[in-house]
N, C-alpha and C. Protein backbone atom coordinates (compact mmCIF):
# COMPACT_ATOMS: atom_id res chain seq x y z
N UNK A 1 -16.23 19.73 31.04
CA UNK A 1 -15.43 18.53 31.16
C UNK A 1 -14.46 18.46 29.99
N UNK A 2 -13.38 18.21 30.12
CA UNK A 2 -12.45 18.13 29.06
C UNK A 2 -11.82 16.62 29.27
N UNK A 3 -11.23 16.41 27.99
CA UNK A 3 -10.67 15.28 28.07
C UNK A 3 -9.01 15.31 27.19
N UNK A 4 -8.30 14.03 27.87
CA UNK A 4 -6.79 14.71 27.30
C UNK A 4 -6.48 13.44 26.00
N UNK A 5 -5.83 13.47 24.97
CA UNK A 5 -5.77 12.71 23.86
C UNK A 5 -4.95 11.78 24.61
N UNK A 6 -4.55 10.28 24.37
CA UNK A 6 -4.22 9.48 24.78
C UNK A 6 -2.70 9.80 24.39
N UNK A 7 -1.52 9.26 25.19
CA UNK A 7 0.01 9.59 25.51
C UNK A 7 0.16 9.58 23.28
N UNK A 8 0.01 8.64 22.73
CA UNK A 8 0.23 8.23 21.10
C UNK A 8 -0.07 8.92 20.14
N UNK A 9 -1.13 9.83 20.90
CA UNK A 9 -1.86 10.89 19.67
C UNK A 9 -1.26 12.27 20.12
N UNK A 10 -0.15 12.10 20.71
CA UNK A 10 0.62 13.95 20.84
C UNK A 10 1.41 13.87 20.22
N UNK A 11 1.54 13.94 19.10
CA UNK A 11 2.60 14.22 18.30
C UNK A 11 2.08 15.54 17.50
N UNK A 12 3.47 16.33 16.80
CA UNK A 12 3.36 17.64 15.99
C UNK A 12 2.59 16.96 14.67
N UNK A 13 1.61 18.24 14.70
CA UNK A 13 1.13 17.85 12.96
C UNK A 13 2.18 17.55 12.17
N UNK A 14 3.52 18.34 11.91
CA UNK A 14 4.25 17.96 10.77
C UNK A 14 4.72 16.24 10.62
N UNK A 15 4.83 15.55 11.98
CA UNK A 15 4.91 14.36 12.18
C UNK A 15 3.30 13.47 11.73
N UNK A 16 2.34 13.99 11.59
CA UNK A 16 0.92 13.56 11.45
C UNK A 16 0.99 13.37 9.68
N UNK A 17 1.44 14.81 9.31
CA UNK A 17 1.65 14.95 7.69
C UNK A 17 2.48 14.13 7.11
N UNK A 18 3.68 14.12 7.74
CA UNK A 18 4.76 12.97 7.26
C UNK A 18 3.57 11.31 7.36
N UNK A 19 3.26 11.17 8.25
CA UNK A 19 2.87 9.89 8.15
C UNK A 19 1.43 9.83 6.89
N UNK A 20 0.90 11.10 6.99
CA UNK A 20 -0.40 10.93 6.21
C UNK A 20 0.23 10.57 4.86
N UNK A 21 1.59 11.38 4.57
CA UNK A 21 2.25 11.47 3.14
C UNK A 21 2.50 9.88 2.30
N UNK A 22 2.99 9.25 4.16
CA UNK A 22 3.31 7.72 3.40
C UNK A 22 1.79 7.15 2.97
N UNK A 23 0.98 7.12 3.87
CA UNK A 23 -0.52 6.61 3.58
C UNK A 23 -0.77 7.18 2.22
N UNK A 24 -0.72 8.14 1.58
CA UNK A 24 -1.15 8.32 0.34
C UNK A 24 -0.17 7.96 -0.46
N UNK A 25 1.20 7.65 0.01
CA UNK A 25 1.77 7.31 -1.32
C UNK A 25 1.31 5.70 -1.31
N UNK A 26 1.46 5.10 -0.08
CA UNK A 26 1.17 3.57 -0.93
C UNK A 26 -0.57 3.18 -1.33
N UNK A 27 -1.44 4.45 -0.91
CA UNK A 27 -2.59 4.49 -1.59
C UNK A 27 -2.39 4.82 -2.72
N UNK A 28 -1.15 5.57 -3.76
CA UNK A 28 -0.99 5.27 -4.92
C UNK A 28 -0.73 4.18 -5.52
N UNK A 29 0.45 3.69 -5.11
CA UNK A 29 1.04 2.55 -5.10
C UNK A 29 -0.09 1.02 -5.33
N UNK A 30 -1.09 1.36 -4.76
CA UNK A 30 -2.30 0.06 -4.65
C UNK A 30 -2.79 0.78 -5.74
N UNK A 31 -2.94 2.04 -5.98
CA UNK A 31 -3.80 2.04 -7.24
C UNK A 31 -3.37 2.23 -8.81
N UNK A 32 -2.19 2.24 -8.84
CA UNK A 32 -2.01 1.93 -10.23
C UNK A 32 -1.02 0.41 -10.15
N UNK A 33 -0.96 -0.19 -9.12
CA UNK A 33 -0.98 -1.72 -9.03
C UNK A 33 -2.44 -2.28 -9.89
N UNK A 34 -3.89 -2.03 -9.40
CA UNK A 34 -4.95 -2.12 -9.79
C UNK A 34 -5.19 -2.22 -11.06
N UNK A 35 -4.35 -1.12 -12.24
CA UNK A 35 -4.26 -0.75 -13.59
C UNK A 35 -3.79 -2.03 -13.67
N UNK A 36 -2.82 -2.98 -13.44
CA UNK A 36 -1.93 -4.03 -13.82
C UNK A 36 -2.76 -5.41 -13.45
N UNK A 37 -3.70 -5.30 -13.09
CA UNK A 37 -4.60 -6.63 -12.55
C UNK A 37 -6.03 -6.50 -12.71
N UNK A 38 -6.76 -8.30 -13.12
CA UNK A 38 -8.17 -7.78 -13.55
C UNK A 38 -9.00 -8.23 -12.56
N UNK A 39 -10.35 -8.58 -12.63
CA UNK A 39 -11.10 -9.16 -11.51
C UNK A 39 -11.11 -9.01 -10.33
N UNK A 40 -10.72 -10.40 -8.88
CA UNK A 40 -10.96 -9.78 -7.63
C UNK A 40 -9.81 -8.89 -6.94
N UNK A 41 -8.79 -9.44 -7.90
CA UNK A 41 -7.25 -8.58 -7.85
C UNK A 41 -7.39 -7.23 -7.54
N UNK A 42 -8.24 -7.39 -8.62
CA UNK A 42 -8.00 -5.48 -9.20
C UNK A 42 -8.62 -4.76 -8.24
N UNK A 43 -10.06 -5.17 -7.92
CA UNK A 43 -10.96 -4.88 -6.88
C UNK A 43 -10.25 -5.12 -5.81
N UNK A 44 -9.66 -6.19 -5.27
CA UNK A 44 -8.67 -6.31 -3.95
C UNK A 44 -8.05 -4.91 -3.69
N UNK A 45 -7.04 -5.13 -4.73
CA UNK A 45 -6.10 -3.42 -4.95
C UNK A 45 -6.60 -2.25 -4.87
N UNK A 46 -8.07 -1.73 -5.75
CA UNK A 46 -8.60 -0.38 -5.72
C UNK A 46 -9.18 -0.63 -3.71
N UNK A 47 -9.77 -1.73 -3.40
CA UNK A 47 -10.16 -1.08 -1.88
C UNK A 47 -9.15 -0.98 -0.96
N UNK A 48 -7.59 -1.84 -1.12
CA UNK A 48 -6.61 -0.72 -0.04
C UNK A 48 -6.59 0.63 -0.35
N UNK A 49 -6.14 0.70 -1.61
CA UNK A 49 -6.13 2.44 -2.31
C UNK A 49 -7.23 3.07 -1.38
N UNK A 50 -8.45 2.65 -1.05
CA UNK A 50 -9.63 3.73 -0.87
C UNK A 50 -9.85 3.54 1.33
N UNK A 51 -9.05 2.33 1.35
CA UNK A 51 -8.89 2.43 2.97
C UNK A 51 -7.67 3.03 3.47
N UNK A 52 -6.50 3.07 2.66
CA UNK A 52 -5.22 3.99 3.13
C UNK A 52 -5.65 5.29 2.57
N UNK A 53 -6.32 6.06 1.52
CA UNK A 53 -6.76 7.38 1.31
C UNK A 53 -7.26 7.65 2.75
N UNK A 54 -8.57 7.01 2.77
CA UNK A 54 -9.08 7.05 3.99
C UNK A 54 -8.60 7.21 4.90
N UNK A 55 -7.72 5.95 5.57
CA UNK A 55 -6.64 6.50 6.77
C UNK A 55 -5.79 7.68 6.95
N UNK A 56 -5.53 8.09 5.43
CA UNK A 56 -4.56 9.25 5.39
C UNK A 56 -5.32 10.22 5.75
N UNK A 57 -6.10 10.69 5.23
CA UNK A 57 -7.40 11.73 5.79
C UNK A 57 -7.44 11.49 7.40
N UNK A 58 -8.19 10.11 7.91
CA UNK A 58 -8.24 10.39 9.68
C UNK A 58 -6.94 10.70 10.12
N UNK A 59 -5.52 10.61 9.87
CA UNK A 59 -4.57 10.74 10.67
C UNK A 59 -4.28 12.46 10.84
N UNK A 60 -4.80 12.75 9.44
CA UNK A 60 -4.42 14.06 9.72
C UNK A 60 -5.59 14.86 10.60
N UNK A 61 -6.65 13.95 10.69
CA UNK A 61 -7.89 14.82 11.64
C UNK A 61 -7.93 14.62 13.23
N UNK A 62 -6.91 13.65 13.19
CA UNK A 62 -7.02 13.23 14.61
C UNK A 62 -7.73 12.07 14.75
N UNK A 63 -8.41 11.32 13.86
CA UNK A 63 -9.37 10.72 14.00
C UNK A 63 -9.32 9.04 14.65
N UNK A 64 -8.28 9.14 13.84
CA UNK A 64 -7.25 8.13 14.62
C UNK A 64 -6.00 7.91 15.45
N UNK A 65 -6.15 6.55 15.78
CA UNK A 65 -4.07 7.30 16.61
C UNK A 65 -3.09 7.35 15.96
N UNK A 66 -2.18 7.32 15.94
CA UNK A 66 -0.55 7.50 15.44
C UNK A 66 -0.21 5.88 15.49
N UNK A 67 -1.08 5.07 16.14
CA UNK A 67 -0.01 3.68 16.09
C UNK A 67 -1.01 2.73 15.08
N UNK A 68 -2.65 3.36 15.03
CA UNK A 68 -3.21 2.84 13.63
C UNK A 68 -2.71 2.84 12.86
N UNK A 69 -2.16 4.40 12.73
CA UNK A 69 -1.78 4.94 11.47
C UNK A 69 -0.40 4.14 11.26
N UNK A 70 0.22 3.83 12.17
CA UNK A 70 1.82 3.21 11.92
C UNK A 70 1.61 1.66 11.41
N UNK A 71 0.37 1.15 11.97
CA UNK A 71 0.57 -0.50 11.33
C UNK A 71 -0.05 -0.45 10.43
N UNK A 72 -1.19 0.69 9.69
CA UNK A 72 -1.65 0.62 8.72
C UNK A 72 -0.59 0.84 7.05
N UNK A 73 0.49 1.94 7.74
CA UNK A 73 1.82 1.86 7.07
C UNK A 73 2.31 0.72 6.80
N UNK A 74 2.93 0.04 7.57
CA UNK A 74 4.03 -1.23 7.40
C UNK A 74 3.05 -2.47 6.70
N UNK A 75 2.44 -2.39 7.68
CA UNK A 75 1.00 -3.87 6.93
C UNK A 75 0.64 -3.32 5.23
N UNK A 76 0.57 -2.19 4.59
CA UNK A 76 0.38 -1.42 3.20
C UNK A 76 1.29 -1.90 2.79
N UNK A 77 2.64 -1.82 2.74
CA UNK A 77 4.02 -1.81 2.50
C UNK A 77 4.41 -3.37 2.34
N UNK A 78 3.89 -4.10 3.10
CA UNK A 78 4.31 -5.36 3.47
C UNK A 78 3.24 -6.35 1.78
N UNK A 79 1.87 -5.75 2.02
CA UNK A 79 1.13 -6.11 1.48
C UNK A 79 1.43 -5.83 -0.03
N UNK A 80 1.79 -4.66 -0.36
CA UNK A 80 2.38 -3.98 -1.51
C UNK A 80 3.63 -5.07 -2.80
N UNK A 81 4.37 -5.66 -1.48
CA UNK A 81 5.25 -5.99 -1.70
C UNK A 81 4.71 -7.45 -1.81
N UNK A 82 3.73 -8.32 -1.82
CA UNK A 82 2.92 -9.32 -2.03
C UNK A 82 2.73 -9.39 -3.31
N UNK A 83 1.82 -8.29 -3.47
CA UNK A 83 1.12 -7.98 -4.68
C UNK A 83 1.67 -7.75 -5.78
N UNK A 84 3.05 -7.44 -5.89
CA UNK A 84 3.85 -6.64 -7.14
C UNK A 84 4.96 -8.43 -7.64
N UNK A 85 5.04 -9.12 -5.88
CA UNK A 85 5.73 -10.28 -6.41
C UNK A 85 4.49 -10.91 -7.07
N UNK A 86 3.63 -11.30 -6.70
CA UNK A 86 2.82 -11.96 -7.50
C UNK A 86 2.87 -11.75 -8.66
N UNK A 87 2.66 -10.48 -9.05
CA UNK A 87 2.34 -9.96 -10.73
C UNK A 87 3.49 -10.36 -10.86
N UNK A 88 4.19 -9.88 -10.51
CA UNK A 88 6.10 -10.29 -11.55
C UNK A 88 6.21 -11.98 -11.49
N UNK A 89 5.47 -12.46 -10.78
CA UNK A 89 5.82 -14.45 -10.90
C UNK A 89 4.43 -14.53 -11.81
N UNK A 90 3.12 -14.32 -11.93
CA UNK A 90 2.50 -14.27 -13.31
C UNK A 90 2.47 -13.60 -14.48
N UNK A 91 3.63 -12.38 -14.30
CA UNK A 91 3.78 -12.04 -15.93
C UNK A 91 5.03 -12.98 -16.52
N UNK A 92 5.58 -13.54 -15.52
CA UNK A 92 7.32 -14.08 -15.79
C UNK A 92 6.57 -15.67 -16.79
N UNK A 93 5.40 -16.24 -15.84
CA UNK A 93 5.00 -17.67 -16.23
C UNK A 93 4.33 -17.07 -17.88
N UNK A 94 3.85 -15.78 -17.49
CA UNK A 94 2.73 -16.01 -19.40
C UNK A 94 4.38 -15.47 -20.13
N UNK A 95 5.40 -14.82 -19.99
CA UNK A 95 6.49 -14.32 -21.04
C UNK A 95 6.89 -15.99 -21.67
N UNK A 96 7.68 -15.60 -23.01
CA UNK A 96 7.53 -17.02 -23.67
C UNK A 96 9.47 -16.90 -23.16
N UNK A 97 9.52 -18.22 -22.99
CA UNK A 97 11.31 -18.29 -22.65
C UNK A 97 12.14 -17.57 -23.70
N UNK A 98 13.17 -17.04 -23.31
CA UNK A 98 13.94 -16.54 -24.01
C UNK A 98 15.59 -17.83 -24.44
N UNK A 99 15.89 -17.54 -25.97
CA UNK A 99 16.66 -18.98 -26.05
C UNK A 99 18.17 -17.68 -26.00
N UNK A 100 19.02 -18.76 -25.12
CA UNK A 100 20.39 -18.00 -25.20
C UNK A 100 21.57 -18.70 -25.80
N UNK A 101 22.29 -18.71 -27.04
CA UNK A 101 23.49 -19.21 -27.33
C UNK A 101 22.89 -20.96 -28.01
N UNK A 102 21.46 -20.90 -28.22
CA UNK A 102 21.35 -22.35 -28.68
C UNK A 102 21.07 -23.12 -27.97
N UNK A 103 20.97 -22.62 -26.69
CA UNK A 103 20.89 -23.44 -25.57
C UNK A 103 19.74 -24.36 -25.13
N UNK A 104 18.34 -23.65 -25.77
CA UNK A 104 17.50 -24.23 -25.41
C UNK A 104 17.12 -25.25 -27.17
N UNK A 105 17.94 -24.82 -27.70
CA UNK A 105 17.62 -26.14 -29.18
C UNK A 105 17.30 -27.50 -29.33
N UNK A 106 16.46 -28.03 -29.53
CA UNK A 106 15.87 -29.15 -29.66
C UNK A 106 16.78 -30.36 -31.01
């Protein structure tokens, strides 16, 4: 008995690799985000890192489909882009104001 992969999962490996490539880059991306944050943050950050590694690995095994693998991309990306505004609106609140031209003189 054989069975045929569903219409989403025929694509060329080099198209499988390209996508695995993005999965590990924003599994970098979450993990030296992680370096920059402490507590549940940080822990938040290291387990995308270790579920997009992960994903990157099944896409290239087949293990998953091509359209996991595609929202697990954009939703990374989307999420990424959460995480980096946050840090930049709590490192901006702890930086001490900067005074320009006298401006802020009492």
């Amino acid at each position: 008995m054989t069975t045929t992969a569903p219409a989403d999962n025929r694509i060329g490996f080099a198209d499988r690799l390209a996508l695995s490539a993005k999965l590990w880059d924003a599994s970098d991306a979450f993990t030296i985000e992680s370096t920059l944050w402490t507590g549940q943050a940080q822990a938040d950050c290291r387990r995308s890192a270790r579920q997009l590694a992960t994903t990157a690995r099944y896409i290239l095994s087949g293990a998953i489909s091509v359209a996991e693998a595609e929202a697990f991309t954009e939703a990374s990306r989307e999420a990424l882009g959460r995480v980096a505004g946050a840090r930049r609106l709590r490192d901006s609140l702890k930086a001490p104001q900067k005074r320009q031209n006298g401006a802020n003189d009492a």
